[in-house]
Protein backbone atom coordinates (compact mmCIF):
# COMPACT_ATOMS: atom_id res chain seq x y z
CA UNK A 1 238.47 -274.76 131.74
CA UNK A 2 236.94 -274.32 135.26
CA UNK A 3 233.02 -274.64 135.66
CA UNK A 4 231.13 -271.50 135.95
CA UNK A 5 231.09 -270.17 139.45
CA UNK A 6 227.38 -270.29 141.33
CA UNK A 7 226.68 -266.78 142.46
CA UNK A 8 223.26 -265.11 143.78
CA UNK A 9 224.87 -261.75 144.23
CA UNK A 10 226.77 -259.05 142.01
CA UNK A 11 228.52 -256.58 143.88
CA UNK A 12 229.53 -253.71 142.03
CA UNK A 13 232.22 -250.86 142.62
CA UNK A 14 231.22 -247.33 140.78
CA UNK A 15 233.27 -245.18 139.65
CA UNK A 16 236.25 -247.04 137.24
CA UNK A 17 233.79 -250.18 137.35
CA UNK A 18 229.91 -248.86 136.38
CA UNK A 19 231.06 -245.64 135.29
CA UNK A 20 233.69 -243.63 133.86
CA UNK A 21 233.71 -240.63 136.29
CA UNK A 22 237.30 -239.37 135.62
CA UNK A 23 236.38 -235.98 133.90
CA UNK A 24 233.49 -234.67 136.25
CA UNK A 25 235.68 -235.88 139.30
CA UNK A 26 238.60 -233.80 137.79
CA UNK A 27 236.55 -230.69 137.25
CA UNK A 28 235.25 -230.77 140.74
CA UNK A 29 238.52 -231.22 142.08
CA UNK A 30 240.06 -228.65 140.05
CA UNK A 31 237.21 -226.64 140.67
CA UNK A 32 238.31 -226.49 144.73
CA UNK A 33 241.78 -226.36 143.61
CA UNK A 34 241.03 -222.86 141.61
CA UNK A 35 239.32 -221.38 144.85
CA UNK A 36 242.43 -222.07 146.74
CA UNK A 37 244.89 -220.45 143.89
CA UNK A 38 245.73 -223.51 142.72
CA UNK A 39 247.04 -224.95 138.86
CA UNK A 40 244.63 -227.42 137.72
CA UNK A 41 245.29 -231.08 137.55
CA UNK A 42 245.06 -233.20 134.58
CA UNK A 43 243.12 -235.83 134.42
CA UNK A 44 245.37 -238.85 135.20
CA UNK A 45 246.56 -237.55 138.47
CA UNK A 46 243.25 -237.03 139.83
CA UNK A 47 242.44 -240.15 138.91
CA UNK A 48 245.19 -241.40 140.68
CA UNK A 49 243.47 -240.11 144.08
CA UNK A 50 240.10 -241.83 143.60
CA UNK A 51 239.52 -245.01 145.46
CA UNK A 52 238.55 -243.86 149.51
CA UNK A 53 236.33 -241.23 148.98
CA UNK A 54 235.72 -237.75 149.00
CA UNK A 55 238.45 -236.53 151.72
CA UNK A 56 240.86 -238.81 150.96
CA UNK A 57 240.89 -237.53 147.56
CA UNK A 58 240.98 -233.83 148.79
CA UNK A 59 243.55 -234.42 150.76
CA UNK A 60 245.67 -235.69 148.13
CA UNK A 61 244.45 -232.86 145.74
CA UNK A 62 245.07 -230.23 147.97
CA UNK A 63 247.60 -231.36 150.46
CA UNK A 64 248.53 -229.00 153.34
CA UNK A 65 245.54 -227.45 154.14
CA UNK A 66 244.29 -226.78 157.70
CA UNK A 67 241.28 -228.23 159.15
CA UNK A 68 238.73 -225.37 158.58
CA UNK A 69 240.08 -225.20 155.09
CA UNK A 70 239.46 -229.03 154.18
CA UNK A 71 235.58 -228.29 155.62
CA UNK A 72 235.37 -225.62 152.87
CA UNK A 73 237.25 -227.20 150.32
CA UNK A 74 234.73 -230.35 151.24
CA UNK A 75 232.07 -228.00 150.81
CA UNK A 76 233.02 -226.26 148.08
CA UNK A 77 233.35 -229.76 146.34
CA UNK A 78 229.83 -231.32 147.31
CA UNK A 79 227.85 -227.89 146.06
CA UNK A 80 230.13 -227.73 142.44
CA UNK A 81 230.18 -231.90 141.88
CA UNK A 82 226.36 -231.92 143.31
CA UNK A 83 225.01 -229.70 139.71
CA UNK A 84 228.25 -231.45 137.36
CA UNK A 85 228.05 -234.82 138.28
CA UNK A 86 226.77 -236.44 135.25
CA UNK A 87 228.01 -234.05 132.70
CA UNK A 88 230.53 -235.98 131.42
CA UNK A 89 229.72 -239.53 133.30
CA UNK A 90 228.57 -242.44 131.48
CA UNK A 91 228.46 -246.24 132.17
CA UNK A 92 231.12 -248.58 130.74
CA UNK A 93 229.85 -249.73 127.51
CA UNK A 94 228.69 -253.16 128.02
CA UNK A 95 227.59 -252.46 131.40
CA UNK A 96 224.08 -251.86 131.08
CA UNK A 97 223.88 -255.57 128.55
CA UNK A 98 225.98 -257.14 131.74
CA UNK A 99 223.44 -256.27 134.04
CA UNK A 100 220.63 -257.06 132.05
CA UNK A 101 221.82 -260.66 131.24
CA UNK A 102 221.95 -261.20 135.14
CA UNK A 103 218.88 -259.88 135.77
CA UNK A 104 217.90 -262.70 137.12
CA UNK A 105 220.49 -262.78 140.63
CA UNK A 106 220.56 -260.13 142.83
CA UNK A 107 222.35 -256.95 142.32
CA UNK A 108 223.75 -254.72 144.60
CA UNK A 109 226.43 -251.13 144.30
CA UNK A 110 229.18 -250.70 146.92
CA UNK A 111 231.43 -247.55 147.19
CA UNK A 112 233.10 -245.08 148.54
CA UNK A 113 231.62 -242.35 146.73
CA UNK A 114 229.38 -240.26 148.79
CA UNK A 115 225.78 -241.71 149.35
CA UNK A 116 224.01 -238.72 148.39
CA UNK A 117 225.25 -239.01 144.80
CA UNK A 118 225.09 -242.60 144.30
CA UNK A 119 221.27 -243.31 143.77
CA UNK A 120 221.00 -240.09 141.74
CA UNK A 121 224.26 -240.91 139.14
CA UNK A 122 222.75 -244.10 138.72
CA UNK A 123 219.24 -242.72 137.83
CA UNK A 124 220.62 -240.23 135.22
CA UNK A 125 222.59 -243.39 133.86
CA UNK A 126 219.31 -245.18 133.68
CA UNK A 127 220.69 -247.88 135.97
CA UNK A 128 219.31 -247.41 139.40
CA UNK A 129 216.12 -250.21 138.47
CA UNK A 130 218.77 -252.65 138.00
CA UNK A 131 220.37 -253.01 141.30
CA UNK A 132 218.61 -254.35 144.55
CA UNK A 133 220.74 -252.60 147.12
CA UNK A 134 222.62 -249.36 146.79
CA UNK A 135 225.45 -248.37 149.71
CA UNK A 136 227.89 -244.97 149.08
CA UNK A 137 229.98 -243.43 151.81
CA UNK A 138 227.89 -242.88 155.30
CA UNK A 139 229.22 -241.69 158.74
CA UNK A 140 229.45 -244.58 160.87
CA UNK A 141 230.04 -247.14 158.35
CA UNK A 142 234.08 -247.39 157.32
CA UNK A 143 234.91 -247.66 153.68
CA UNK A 144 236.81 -249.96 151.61
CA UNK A 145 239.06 -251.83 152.20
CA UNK A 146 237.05 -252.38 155.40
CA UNK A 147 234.68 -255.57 155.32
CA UNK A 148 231.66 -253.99 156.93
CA UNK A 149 230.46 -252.39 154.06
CA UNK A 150 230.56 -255.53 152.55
CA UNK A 151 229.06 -257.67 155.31
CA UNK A 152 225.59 -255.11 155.40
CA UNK A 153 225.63 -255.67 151.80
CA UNK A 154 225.39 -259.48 152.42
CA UNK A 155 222.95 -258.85 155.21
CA UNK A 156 220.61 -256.56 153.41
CA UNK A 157 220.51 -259.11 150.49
CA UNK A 158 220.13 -262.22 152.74
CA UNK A 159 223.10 -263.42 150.66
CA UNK A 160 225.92 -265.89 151.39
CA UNK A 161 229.61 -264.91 151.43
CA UNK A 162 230.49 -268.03 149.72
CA UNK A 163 227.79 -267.03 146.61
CA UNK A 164 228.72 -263.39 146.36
CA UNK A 165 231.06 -261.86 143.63
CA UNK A 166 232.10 -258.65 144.43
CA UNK A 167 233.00 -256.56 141.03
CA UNK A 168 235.78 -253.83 141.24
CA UNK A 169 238.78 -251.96 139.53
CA UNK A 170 240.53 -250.77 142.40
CA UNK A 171 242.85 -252.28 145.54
CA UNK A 172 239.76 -251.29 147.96
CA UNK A 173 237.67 -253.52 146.41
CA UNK A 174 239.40 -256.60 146.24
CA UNK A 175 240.50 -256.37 149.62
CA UNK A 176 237.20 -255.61 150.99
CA UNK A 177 236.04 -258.96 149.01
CA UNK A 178 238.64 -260.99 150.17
CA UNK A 179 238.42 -259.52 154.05
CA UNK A 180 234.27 -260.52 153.59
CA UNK A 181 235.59 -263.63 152.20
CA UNK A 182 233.32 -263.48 149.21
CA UNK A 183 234.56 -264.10 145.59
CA UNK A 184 236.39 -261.37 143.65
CA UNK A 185 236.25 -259.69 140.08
CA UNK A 186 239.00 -256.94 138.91
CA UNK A 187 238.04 -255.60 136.00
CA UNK A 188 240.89 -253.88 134.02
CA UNK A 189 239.36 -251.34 131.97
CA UNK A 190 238.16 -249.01 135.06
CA UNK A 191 241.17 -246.50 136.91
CA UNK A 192 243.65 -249.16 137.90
CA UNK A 193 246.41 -250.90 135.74
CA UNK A 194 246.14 -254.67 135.51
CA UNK A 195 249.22 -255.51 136.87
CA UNK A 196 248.83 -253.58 140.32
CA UNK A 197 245.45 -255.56 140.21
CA UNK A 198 247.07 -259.01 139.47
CA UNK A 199 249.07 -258.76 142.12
CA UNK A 200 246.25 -258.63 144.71
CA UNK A 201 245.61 -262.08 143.35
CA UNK A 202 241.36 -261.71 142.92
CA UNK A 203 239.41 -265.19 141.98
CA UNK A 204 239.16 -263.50 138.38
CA UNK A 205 240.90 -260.69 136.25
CA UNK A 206 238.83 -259.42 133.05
CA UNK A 207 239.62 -256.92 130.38
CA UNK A 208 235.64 -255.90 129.37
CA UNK A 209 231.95 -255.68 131.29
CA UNK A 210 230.99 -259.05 129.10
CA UNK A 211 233.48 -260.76 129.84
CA UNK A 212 232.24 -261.60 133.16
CA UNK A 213 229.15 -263.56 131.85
CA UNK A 214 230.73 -267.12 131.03
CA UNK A 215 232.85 -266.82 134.64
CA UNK A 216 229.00 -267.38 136.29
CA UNK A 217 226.13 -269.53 136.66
């Protein structure tokens, strides 16, 4: 058995990793979708779209559309998802005993969700006091899989790469870790199937929030 890995900083993805945000994503989405005269999509395919934010996942939702139409199927999605949010979102059980054991190391999110929503999810989850840091989506600053994201994280924590775990369930995330060359976590249990995960080869592969406890030091 390999010793416990020295770490001063716990990056964590959001949605699929904190939280499960499948159904209010899906209503939002299927909220634009029914503006445009469009069937609703069930909940597996949307969450086959999530992973690089916002207009990615439009775009996949409602392919085809002209540029003045994604800006009001963008804005049409920010106003609905804005008031529905947290209706059906809840952290990973698990998640809020995970973050209280390491309490004591620094603690940061890191997504591609919007910024606007992150801070405010995490309050109605009753998780925002747990995290030191906080990045969403921002113009300026490119998303997963990109590194930077990942290297102002490090920055704003004063953190090193090589004692930095970065916690995720999706591709992005584990190749923004590895690009940042800091230590990676897939967790299985968020939006991604284990063996599409496995394959990205990340320093550890876990099936539940606790899990992750005896991995660290």
């Amino acid at each position: 058995m390999t010793s416990p890995l020295p770490i001063d900083l716990l990056i964590f993805d959001l949605d699929g990793t904190l939280a499960d945000t499948r159904r209010d994503l899906t209503d939002a989405v299927n909220h634009v979708r029914a503006a445009f005269g469009r069937a609703p999509l069930d909940v597996r395919t949307v969450t086959g779209y999530v992973g690089d934010g916002v207009a990615k996942l439009l775009e996949r939702a409602l392919p085809g559309l002209s540029a003045s139409e994604r800006a009001e199927a963008r804005a049409a999605f920010d106003a609905f998802y804005s008031s529905h949010y947290c209706d059906h979102t809840r952290p990973y059980p698990g998640i809020a005993e995970l973050l209280g054991h390491f309490a004591h190391k620094k603690r940061a999110v890191l997504t591609n969700k919007a910024e606007p929503f992150v801070a405010p999810m995490l309050e109605r989850m009753g998780l925002r006091s747990c995290f030191d840091a906080v990045q969403g989506a921002r113009p300026g600053l490119p998303p997963k899989p990109d590194p930077a994201p990942v290297l102002r994280l490090l920055d704003r924590c004063n953190a090193a790469p090589e004692r930095t775990l970065l916690i995720g369930d999706s591709p992005q995330d584990i190749r923004a870790g590895q690009a940042a060359h800091v230590h990676t976590c897939a967790v299985t249990y968020g939006f991604r199937p284990a063996a599409e995960l496995r394959a990205l080869a990340p320093d550890f592969l876990i099936d539940h929030p606790q899990a992750l406890r005896s991995l660290l030091c």
